[in-house]
N, C-alpha and C. Protein backbone atom coordinates (compact mmCIF):
# COMPACT_ATOMS: atom_id res chain seq x y z
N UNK A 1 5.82 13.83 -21.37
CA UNK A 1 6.38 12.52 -21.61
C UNK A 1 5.54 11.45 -20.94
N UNK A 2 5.25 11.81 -19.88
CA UNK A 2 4.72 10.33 -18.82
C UNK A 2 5.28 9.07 -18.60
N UNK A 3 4.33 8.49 -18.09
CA UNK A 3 4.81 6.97 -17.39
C UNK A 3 3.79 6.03 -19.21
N UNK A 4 4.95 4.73 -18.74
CA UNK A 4 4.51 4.27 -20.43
C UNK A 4 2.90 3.74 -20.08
N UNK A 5 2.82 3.47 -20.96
CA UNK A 5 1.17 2.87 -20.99
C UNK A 5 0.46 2.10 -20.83
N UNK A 6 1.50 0.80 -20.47
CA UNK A 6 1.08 -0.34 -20.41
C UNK A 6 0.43 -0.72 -18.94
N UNK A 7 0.05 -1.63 -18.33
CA UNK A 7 -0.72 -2.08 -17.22
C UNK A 7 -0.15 -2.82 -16.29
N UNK A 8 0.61 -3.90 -17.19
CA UNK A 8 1.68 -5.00 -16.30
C UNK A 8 2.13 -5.09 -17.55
N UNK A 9 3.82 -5.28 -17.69
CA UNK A 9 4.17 -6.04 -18.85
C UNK A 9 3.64 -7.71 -19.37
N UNK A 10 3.19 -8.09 -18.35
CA UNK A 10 2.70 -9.67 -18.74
C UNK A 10 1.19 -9.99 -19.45
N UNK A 11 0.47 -8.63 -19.46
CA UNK A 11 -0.65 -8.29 -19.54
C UNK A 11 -1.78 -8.49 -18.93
N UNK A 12 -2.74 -8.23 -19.22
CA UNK A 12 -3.71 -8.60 -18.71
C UNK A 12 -5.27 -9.10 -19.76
N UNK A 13 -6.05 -9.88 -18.48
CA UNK A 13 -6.52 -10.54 -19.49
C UNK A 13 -8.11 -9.33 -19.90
N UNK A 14 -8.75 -9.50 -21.22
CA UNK A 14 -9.90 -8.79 -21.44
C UNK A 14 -11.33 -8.70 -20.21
N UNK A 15 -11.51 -7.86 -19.81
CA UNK A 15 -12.16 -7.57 -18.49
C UNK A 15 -13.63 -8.45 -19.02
N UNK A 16 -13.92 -8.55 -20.33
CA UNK A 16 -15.37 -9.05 -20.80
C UNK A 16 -14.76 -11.10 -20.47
N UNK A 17 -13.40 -11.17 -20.20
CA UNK A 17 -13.73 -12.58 -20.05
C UNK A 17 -13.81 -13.04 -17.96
N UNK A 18 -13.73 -12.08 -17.61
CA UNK A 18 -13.92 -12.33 -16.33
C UNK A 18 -15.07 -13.35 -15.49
N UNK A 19 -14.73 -13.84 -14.79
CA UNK A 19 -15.83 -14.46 -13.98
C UNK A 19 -16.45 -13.25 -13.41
N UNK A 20 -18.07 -13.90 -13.08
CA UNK A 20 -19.38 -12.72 -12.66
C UNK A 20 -18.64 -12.03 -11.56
N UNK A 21 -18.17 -13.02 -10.58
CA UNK A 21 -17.61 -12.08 -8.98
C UNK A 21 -16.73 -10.93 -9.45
N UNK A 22 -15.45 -11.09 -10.11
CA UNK A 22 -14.68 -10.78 -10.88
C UNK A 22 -15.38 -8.91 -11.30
N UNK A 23 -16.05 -9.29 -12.19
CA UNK A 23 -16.86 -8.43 -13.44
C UNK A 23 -17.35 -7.73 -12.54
N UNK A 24 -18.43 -8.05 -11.30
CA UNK A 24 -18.99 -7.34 -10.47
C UNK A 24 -18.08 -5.70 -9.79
N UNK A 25 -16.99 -6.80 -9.18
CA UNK A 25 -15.93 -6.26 -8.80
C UNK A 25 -15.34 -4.93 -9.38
N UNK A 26 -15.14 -4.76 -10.89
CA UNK A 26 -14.71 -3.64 -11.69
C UNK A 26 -15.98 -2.93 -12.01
N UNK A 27 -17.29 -3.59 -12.26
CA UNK A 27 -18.31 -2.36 -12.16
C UNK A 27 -17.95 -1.52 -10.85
N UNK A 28 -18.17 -2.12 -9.71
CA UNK A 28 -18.25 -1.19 -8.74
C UNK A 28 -16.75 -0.26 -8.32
N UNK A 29 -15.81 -1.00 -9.16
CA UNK A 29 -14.67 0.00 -8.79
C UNK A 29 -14.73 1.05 -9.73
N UNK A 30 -15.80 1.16 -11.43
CA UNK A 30 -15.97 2.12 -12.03
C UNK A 30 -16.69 2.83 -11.60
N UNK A 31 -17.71 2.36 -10.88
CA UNK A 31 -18.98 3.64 -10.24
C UNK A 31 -18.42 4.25 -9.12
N UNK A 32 -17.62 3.80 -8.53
CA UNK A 32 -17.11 4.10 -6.82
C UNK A 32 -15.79 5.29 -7.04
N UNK A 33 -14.60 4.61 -8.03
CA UNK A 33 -13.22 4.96 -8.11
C UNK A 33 -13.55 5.85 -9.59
N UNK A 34 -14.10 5.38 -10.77
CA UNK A 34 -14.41 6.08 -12.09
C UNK A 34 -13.28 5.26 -12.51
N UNK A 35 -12.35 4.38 -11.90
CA UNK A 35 -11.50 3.59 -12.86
C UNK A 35 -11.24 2.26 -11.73
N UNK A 36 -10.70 1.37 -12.94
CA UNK A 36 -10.35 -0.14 -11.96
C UNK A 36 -8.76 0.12 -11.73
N UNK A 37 -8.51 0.01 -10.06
CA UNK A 37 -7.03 -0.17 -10.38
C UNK A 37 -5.94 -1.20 -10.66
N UNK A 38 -4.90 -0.77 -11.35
CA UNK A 38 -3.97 -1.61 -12.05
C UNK A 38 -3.80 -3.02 -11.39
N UNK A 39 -3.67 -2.45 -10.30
CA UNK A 39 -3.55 -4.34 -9.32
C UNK A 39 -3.98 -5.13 -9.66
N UNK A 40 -5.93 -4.66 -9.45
CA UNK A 40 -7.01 -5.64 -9.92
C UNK A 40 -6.29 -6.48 -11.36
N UNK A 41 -6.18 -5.53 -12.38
CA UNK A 41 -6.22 -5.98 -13.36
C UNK A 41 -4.99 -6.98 -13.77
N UNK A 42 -4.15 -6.54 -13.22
CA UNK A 42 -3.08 -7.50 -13.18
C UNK A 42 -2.59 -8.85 -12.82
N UNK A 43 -3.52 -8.53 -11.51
CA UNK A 43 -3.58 -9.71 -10.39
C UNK A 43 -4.89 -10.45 -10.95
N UNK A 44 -5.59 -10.44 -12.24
CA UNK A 44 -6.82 -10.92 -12.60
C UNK A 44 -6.22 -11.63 -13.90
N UNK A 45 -4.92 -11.77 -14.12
CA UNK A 45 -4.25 -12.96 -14.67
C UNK A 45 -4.61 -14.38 -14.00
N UNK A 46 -4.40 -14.43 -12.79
CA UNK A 46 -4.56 -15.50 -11.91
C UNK A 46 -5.69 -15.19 -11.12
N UNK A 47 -7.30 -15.43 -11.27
CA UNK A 47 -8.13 -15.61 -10.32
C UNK A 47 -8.39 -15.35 -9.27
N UNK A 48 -8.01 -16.59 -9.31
CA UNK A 48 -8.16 -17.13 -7.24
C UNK A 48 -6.75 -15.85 -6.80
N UNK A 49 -5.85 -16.05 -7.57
CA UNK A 49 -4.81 -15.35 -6.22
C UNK A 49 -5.43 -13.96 -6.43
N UNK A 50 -5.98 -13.08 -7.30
CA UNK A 50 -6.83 -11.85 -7.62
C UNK A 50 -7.62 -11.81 -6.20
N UNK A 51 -8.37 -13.29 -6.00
CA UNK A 51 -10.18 -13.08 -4.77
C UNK A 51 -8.83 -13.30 -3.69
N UNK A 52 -7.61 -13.91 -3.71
CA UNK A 52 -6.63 -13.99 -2.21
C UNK A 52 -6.12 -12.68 -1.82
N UNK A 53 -5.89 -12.06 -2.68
CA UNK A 53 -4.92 -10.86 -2.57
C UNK A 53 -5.87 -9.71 -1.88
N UNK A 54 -7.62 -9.53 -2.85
CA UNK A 54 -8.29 -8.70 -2.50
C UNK A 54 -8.82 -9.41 -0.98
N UNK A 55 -9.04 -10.12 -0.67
CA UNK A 55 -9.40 -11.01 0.77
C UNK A 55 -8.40 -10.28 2.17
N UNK A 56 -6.98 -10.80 1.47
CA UNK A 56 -5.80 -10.55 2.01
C UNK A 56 -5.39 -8.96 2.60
N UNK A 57 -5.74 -8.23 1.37
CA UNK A 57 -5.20 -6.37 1.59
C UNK A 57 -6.95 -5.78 2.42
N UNK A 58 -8.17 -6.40 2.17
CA UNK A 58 -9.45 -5.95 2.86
C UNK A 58 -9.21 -6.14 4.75
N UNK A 59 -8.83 -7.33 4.49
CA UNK A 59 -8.26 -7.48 5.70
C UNK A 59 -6.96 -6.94 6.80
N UNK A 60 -6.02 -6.30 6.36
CA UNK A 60 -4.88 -5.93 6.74
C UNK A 60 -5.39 -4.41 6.54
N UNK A 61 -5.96 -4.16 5.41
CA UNK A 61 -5.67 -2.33 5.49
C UNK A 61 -7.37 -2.15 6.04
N UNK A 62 -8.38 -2.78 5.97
CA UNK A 62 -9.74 -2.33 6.06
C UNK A 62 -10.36 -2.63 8.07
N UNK A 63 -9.72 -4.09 8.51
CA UNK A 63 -10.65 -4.42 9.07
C UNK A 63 -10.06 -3.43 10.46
N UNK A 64 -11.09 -3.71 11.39
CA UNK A 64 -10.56 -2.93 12.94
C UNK A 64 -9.20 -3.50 13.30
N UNK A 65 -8.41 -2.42 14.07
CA UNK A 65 -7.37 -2.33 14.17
C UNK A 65 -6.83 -1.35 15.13
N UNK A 66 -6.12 -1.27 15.74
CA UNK A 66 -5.23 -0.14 17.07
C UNK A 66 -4.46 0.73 15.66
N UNK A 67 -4.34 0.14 14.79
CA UNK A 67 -4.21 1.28 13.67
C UNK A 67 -4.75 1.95 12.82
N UNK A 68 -4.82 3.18 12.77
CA UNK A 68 -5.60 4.12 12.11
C UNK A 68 -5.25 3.41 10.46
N UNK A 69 -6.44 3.86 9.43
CA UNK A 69 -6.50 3.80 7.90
C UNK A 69 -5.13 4.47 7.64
N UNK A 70 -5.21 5.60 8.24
CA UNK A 70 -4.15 6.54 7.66
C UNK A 70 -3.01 5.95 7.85
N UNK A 71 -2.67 5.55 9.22
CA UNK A 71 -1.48 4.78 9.59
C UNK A 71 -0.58 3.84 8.39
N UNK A 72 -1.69 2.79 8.32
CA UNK A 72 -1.38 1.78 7.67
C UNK A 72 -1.25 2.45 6.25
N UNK A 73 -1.82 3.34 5.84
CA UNK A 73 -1.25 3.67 4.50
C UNK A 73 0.16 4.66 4.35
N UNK A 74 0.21 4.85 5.26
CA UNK A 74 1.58 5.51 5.81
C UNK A 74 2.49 4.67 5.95
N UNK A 75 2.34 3.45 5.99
CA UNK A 75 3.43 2.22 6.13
C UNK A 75 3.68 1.61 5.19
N UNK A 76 2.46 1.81 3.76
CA UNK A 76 2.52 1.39 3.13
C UNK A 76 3.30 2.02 2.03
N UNK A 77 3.15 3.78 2.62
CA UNK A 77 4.14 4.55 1.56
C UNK A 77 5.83 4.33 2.21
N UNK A 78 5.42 4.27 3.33
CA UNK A 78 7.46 4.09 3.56
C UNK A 78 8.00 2.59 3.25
N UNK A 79 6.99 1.43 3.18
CA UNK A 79 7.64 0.36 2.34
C UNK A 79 7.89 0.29 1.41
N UNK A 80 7.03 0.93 0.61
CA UNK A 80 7.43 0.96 -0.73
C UNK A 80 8.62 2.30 -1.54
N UNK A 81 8.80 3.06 -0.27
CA UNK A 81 9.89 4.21 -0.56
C UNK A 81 11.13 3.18 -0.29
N UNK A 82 11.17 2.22 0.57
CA UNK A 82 12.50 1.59 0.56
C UNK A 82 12.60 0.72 -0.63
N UNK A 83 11.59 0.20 -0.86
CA UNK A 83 11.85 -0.88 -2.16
C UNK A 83 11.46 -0.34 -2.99
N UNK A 84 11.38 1.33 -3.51
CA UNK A 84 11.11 1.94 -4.49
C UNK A 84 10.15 1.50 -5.39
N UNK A 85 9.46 1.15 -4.88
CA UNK A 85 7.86 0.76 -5.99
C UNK A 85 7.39 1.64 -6.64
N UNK A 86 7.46 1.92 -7.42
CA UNK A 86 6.65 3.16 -8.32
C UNK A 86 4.96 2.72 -7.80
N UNK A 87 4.76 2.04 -8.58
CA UNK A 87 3.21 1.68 -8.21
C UNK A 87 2.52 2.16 -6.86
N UNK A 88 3.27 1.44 -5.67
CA UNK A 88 2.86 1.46 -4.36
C UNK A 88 3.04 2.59 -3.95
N UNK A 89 4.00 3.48 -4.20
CA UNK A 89 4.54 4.91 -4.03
C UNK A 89 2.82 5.55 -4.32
N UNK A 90 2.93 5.74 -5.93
CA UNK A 90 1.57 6.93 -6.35
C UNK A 90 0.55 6.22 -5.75
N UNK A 91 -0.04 5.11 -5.89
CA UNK A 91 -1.24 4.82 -5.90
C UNK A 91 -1.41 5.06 -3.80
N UNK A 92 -0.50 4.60 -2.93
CA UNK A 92 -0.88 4.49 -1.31
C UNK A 92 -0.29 6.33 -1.12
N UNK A 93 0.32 7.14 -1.96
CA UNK A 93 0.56 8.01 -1.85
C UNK A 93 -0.87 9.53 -2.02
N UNK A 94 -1.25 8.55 -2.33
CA UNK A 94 -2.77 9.56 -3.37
C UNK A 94 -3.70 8.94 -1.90
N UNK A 95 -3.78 7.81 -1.35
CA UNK A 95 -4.61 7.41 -0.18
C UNK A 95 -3.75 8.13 1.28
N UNK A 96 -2.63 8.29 0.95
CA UNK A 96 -2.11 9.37 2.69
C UNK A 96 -2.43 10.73 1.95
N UNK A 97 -2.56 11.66 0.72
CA UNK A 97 -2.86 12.73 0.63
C UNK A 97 -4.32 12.62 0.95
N UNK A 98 -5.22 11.49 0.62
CA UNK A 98 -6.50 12.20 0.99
C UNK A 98 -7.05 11.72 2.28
N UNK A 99 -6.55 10.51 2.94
CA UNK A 99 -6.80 10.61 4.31
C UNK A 99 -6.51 11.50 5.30
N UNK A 100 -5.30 12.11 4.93
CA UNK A 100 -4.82 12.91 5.82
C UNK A 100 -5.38 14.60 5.50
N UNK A 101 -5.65 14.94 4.22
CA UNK A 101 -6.25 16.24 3.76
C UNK A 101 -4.87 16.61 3.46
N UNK A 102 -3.76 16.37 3.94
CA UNK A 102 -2.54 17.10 3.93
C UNK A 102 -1.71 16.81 2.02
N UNK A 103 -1.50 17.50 1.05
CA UNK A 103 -1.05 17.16 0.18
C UNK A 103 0.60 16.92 0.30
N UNK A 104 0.70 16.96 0.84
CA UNK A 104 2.35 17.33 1.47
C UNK A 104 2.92 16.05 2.00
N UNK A 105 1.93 15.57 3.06
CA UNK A 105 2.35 13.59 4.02
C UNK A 105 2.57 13.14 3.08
N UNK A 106 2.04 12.88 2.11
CA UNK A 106 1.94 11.77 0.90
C UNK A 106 3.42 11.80 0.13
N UNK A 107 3.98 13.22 0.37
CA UNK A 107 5.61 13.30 -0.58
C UNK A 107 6.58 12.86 0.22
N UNK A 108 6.16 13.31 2.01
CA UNK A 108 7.47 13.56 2.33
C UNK A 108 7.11 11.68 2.84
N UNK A 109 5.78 10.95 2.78
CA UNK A 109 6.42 9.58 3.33
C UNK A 109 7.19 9.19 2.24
N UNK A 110 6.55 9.35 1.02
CA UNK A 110 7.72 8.89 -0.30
C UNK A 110 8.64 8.93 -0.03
N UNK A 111 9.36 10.24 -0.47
CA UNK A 111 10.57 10.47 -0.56
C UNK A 111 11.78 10.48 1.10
N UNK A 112 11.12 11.07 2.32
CA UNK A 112 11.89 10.68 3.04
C UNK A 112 10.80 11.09 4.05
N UNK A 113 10.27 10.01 5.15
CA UNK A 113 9.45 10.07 6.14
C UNK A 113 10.23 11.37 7.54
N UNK A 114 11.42 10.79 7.28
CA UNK A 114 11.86 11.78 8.65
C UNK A 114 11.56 13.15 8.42
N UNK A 115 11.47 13.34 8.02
CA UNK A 115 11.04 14.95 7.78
C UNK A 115 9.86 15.55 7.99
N UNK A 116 9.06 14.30 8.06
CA UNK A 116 7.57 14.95 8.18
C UNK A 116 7.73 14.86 9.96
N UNK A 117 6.65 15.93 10.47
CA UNK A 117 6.50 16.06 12.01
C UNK A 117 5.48 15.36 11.99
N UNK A 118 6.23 14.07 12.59
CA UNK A 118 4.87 13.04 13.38
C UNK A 118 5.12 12.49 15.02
N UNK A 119 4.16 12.37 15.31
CA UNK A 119 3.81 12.02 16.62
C UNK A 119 4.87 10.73 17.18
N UNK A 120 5.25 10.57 18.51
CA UNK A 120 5.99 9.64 18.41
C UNK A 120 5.96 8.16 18.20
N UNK A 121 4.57 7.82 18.54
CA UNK A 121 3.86 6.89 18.17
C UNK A 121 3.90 6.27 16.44
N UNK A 122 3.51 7.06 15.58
CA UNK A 122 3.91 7.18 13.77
C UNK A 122 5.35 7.32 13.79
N UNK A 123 6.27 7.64 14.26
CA UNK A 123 7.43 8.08 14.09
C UNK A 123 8.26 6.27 14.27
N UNK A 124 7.79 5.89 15.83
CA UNK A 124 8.07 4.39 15.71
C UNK A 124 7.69 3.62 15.06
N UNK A 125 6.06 3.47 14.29
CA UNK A 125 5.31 2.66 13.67
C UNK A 125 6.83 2.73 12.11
N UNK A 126 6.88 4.04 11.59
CA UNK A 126 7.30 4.00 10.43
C UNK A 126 8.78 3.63 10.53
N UNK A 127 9.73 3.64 11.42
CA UNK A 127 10.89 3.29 12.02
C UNK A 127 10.69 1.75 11.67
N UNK A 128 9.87 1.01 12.44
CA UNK A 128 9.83 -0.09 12.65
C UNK A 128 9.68 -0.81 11.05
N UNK A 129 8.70 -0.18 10.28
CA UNK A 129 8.58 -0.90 9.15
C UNK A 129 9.60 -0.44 8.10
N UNK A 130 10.60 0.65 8.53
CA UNK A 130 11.86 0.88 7.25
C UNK A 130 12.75 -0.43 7.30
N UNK A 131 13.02 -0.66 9.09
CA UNK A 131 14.00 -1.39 9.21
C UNK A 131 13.75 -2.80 8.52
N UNK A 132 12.74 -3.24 9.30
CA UNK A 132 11.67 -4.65 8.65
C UNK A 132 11.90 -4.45 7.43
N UNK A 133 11.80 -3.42 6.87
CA UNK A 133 11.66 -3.75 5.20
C UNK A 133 13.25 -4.24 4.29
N UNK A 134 14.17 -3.17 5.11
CA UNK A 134 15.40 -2.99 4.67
C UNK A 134 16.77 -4.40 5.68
N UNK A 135 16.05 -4.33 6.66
CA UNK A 135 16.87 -4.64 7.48
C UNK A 135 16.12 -5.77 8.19
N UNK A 136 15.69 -6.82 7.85
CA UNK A 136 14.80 -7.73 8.39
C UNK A 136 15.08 -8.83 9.45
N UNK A 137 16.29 -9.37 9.28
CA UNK A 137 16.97 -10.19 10.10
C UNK A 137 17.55 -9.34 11.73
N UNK A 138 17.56 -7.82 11.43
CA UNK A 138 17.94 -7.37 12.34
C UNK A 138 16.87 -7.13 13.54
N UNK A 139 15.53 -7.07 13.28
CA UNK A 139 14.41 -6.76 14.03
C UNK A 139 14.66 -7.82 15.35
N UNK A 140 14.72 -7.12 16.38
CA UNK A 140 14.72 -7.72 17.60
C UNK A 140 13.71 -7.64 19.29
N UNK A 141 14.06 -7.89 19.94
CA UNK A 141 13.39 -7.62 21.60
C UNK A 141 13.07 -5.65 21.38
N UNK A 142 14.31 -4.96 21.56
CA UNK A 142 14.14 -3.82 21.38
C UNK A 142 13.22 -3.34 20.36
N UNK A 143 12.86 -3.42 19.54
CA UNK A 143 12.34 -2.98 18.69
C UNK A 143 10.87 -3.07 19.18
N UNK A 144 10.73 -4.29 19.60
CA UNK A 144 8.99 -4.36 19.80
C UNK A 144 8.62 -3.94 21.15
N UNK A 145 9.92 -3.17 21.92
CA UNK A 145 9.61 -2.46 23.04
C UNK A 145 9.17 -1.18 23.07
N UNK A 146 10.16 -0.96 21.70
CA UNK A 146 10.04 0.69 21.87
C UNK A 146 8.54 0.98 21.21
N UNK A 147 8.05 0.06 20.80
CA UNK A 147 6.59 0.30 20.01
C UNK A 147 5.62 -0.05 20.91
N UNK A 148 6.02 -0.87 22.01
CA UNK A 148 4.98 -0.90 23.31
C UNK A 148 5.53 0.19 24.27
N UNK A 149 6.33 1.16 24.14
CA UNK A 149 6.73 2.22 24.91
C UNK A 149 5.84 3.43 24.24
N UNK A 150 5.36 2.97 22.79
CA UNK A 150 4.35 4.38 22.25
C UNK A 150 3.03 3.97 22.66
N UNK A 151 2.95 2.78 22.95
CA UNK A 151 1.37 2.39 23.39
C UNK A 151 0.96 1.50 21.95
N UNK A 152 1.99 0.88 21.27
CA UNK A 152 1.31 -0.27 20.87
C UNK A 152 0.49 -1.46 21.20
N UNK A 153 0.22 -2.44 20.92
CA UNK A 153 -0.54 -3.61 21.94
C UNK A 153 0.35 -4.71 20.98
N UNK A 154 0.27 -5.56 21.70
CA UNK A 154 0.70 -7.16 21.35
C UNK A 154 -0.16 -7.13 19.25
N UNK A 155 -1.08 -6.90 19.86
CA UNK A 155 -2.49 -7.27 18.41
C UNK A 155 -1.33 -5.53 17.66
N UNK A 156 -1.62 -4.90 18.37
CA UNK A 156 -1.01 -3.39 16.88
C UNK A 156 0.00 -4.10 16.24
N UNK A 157 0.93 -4.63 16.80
CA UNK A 157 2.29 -4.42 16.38
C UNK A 157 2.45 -6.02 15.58
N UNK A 158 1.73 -7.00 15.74
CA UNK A 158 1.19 -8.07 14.83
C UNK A 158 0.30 -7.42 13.84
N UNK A 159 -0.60 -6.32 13.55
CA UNK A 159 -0.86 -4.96 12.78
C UNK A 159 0.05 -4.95 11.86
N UNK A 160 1.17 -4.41 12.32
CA UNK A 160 2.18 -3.60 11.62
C UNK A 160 2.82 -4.41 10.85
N UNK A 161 3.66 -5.42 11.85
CA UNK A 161 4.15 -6.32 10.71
C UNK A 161 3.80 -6.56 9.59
N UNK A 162 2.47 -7.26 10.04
CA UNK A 162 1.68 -8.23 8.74
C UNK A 162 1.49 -6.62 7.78
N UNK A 163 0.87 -5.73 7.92
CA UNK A 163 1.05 -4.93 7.18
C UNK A 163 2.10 -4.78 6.22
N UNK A 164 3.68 -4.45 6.94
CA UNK A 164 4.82 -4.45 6.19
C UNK A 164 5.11 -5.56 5.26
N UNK A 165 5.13 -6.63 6.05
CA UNK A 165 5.23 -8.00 5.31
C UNK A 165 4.48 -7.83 3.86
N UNK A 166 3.08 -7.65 3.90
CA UNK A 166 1.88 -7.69 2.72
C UNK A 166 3.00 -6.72 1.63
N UNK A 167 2.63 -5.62 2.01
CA UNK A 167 3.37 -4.03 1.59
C UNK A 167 4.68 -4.34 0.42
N UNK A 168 5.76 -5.32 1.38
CA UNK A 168 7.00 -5.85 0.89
C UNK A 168 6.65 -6.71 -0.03
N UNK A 169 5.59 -7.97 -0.60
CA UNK A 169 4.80 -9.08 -1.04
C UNK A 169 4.40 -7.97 -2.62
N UNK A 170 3.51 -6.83 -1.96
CA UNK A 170 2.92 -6.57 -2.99
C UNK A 170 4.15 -5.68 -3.77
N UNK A 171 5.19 -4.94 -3.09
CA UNK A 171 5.92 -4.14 -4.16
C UNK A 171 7.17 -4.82 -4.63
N UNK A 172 6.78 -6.07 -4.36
CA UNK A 172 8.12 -7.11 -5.71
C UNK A 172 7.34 -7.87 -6.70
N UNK A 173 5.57 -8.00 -6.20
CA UNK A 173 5.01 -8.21 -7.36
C UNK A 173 4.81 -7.18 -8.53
N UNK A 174 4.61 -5.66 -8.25
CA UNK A 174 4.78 -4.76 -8.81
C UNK A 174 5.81 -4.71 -9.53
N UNK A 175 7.26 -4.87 -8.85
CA UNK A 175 8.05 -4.18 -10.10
C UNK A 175 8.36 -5.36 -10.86
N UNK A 176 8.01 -7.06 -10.25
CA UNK A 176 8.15 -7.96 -11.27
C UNK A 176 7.29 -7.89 -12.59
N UNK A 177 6.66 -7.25 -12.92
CA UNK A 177 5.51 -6.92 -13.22
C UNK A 177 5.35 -5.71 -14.36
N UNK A 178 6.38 -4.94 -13.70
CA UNK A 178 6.49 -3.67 -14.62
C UNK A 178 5.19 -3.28 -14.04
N UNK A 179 4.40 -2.80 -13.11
CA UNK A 179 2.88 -2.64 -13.17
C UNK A 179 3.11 -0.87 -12.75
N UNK A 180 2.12 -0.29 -13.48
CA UNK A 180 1.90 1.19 -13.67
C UNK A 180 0.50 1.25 -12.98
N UNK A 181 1.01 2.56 -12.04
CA UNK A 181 0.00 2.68 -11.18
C UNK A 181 -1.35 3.51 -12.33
N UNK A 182 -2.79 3.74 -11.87
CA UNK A 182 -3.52 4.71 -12.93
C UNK A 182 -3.32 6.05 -12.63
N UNK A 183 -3.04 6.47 -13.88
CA UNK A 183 -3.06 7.87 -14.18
C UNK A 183 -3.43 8.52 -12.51
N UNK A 184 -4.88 8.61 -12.76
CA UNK A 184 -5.72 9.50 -11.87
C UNK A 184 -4.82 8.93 -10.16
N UNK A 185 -4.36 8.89 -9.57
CA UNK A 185 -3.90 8.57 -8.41
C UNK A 185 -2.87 9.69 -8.52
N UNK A 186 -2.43 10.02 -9.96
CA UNK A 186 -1.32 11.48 -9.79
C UNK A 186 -1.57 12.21 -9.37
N UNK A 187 -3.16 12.64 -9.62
CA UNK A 187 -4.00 13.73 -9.25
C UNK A 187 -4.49 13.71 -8.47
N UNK A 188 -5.03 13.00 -7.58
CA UNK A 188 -5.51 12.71 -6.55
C UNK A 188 -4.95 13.87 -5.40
N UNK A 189 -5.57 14.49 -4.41
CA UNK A 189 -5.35 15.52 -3.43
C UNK A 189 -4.60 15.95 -3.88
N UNK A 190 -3.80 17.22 -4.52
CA UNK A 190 -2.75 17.97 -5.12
C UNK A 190 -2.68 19.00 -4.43
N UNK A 191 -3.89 19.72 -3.39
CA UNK A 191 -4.14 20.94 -2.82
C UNK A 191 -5.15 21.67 -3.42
């Protein structure tokens, strides 16, 4: 049966009318990835917010950080397990199976993080961003203690947030969107 076929319900525009930066951009995500992902293409309705968004996520998931790659994509699968993103689910789910080598992290952050045996440090990181996600008004003093009690820093845990925050940003543009993650991210680390 599968997932339907489409890209975003709002569409997207023909990749041959792109600006050069743009165009550049999906060559190298075909030579690098073998496909462009759905985001790009979606978020390449609007331009500039396309070069903000990619600016925006290079920065939060790429640059140095007291948080590991893996981390942050681990936050990115339990935000989007609370706000049920399909998109954000497969596609950051296929990046914790292959950062981690483990085919297994990638289900159980989906479907339910507590279950996986993590360190106590990940255990608070992902705590912190269910509540934030679900429970936002409630985040308080305690909360940003117990994450400087795992050895967060002032800078990690301004990390994390902005992470969650982005995470929460990108999976209501997703399901406003109808946006379907690509195929190949199903497959991605399987074992």
């Amino acid at each position: 049966m599968g997932q339907p076929d489409h890209i975003s319900k709002l569409g997207v525009p023909d990749p041959a009318t792109l600006d050069e930066d743009l165009a550049a951009i999906w060559r190298k995500c075909e030579d690098k990835l073998g496909f462009v992902p759905a985001v790009f293409s979606t978020y390449s309705l609007k331009p500039k917010r396309l070069r903000n968004f990619m600016a925006m996520y290079n920065e939060i998931m790429l640059s140095p950080s007291g948080l590991s790659k893996l981390e942050r994509e681990m936050v990115a699968v339990v935000v989007s397990s609370a706000n049920r993103c399909y998109y954000c689910l497969v596609a950051h789910g296929a990046a914790v199976r292959q950062l981690s080598g483990d085919p297994e992290l990638g289900e159980m952050m989906a479907l339910n993080y507590r279950v996986a045996e993590l360190d106590p440090r990940q255990r608070a990181m992902l705590d912190f961003a269910w509540k934030m996600t679900t429970t936002p008004w409630l985040i308080e003093d305690a909360d940003r203690a117990a994450l400087g009690a795992v050895g967060l820093s002032a800078e990690d845990i301004f990390d994390l947030a902005e992470t969650v925050a982005f995470f929460n940003l990108s999976n209501r543009m997703a399901s406003a969107t109808d946006m379907m993650p690509n195929r190949e991210y199903h497959k991605a680390v399987r074992g």
